[in-house]
Structures are given as structure tokens and as C-alpha cells.
C-alpha atoms as a PDB file:
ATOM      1  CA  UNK A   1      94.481  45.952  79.452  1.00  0.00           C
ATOM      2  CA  UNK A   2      95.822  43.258  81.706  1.00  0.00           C
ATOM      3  CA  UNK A   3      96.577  43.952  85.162  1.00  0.00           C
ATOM      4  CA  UNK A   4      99.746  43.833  86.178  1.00  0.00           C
ATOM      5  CA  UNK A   5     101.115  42.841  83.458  1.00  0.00           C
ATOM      6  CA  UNK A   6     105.127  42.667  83.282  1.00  0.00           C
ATOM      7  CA  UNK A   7     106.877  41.608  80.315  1.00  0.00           C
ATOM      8  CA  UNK A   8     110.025  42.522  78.103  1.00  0.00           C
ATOM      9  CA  UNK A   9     108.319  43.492  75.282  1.00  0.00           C
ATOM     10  CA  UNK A  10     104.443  43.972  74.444  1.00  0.00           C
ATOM     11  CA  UNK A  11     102.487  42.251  72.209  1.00  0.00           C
ATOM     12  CA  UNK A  12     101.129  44.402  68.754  1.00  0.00           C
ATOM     13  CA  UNK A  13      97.643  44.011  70.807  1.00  0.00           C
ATOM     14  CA  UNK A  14      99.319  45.591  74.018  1.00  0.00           C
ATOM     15  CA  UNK A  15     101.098  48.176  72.096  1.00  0.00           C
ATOM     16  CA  UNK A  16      97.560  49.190  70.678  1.00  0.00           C
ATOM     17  CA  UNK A  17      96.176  49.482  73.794  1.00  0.00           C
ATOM     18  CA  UNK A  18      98.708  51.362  75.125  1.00  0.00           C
ATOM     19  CA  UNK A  19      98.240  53.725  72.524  1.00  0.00           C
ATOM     20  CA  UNK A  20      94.638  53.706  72.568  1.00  0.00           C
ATOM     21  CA  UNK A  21      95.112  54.474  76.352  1.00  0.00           C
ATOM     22  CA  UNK A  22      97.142  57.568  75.847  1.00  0.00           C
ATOM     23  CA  UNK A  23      95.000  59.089  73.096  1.00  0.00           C
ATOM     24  CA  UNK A  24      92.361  59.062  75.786  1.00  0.00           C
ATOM     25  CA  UNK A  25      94.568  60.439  78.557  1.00  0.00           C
ATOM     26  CA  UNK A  26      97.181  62.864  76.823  1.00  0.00           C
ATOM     27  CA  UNK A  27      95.584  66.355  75.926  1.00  0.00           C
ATOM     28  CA  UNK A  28      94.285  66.992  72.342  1.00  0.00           C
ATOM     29  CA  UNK A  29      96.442  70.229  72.683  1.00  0.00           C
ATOM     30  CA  UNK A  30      99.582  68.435  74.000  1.00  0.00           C
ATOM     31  CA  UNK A  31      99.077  65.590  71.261  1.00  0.00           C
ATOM     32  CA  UNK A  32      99.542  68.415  68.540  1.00  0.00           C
ATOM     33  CA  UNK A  33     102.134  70.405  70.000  1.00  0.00           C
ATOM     34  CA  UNK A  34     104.189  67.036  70.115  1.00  0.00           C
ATOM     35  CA  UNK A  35     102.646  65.974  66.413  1.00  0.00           C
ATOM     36  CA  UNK A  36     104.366  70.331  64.994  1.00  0.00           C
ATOM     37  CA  UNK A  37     107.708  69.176  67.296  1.00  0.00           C
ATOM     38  CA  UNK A  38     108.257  65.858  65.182  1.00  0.00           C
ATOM     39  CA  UNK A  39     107.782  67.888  62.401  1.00  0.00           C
ATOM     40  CA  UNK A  40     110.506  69.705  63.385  1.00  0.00           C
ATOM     41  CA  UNK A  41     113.361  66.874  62.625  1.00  0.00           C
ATOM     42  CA  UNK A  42     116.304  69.183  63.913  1.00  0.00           C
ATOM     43  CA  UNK A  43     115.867  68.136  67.550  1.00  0.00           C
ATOM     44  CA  UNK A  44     114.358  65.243  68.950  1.00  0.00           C
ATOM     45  CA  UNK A  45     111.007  66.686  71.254  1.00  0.00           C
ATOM     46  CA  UNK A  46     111.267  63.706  73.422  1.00  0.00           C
ATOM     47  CA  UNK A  47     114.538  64.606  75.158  1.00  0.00           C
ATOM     48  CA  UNK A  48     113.758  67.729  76.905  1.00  0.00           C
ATOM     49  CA  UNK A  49     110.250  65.381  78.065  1.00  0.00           C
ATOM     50  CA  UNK A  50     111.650  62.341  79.527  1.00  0.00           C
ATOM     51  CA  UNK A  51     111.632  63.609  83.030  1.00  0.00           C
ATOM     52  CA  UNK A  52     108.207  65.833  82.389  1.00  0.00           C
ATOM     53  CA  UNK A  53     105.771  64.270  80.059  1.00  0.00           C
ATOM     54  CA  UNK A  54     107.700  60.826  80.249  1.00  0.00           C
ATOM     55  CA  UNK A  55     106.979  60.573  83.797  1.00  0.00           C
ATOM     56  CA  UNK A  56     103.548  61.028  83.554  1.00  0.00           C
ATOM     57  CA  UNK A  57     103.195  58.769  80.643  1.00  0.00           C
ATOM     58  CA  UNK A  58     105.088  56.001  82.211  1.00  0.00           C
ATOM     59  CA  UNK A  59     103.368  55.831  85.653  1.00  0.00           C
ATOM     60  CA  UNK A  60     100.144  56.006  83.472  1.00  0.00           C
ATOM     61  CA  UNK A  61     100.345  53.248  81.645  1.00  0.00           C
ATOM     62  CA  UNK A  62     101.670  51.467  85.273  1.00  0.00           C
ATOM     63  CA  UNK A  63      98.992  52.338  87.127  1.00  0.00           C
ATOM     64  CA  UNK A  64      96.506  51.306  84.242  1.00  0.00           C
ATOM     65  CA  UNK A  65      98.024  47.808  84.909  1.00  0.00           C
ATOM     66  CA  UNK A  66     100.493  47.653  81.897  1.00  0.00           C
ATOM     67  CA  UNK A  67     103.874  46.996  83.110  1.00  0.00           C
ATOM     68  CA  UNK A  68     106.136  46.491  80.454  1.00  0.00           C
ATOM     69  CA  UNK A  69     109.284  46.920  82.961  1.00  0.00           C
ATOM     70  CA  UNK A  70     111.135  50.126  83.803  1.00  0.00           C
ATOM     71  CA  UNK A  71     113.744  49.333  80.603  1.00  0.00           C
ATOM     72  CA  UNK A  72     111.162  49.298  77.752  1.00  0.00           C
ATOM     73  CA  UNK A  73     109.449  52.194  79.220  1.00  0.00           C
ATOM     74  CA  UNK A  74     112.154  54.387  79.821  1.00  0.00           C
ATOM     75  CA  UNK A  75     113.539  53.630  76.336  1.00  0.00           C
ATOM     76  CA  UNK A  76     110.304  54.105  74.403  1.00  0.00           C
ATOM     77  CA  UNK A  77     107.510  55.694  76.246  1.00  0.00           C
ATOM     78  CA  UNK A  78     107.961  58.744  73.577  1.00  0.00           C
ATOM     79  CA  UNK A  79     107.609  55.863  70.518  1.00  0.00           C
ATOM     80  CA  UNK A  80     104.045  55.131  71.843  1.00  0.00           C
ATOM     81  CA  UNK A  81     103.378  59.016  72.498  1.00  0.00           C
ATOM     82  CA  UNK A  82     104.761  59.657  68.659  1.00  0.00           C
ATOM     83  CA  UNK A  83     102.228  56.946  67.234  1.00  0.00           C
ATOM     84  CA  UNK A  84      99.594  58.254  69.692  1.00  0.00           C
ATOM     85  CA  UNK A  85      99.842  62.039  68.099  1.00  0.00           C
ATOM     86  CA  UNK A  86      99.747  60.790  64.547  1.00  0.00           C
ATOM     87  CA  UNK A  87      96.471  59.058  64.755  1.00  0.00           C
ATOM     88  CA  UNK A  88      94.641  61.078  67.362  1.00  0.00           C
ATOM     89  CA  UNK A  89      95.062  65.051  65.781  1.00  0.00           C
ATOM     90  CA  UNK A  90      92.958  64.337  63.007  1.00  0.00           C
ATOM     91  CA  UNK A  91      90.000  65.798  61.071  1.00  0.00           C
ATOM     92  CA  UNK A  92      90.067  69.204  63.621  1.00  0.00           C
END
């Protein structure tokens, strides 16, 4: 990733990363207790998060030098952590 980075809106490459990144850092067991929540369409998993598992997410990918600006995080840091628990809770 490139440090310090800060832009409006990643690139598909960045967005990889990013994902990449989290796969890497989130928990296997967190990554499928988020992957049975989507599942669960009645109520959005992410809301109850934003101030828990958002946080950590966020400053994450800030301190690993991606900076997409406060906005784009706050509004989809649980997009990248969605993606992140479909590909990485596979073949158990």
C-alpha cells in the first residue's frame, strides 16, 4: 500500500489491498460471525459496529498508510469488511 495516501475515492487496486489487508488483520472467527450476520438481511450488522469494529478497521487501514479521508471511511469501512468476509471464510 502507499503511504500516506489521501484521496476521495480508491482505486480497484487500492480497494484490493485494502481488502487483502483486512483478511490478514480481522479474525477468521470475527470474519464469519459478520459473513452468518449478512445472512441475516433483517438488520444491517454494520450499525451496531461503527463505533466498535469500525474503529478498529478504520485506524487500521490509516495507520497501514491508506488514507482514503475520514468521509469514505466512515461511510464504507463495513463495504470493505463485507467483501473481506465473503472471500476469506472459505474451504474451513
Amino acid at each position: 500500500m502507499k503511504q500516506g495516501t489521501h484521496i476521495d475515492t480508491p482505486t480497484p487496486t487500492e480497494r484490493d489491498e485494502a481488502i487483502q489487508f483486512l483478511a490478514e488483520t480481522i479474525p477468521r472467527e470475527t470474519l464469519a460471525n459478520i459473513l452468518m450476520l449478512m445472512q441475516n438481511k433483517q438488520t444491517p450488522w454494520h450499525h451496531a459496529s461503527h463505533f466498535g469494529l469500525g474503529l478498529q478497521v478504520r485506524n487500521a487501514l490509516r495507520e497501514a498508510g491508506l488514507n482514503w479521508g475520514d468521509v469514505y471511511l466512515d461511510d464504507n469501512w463495513h463495504e470493505l469488511v463485507e467483501e473481506t468476509a465473503q472471500i476469506a471464510n472459505w474451504g474451513w
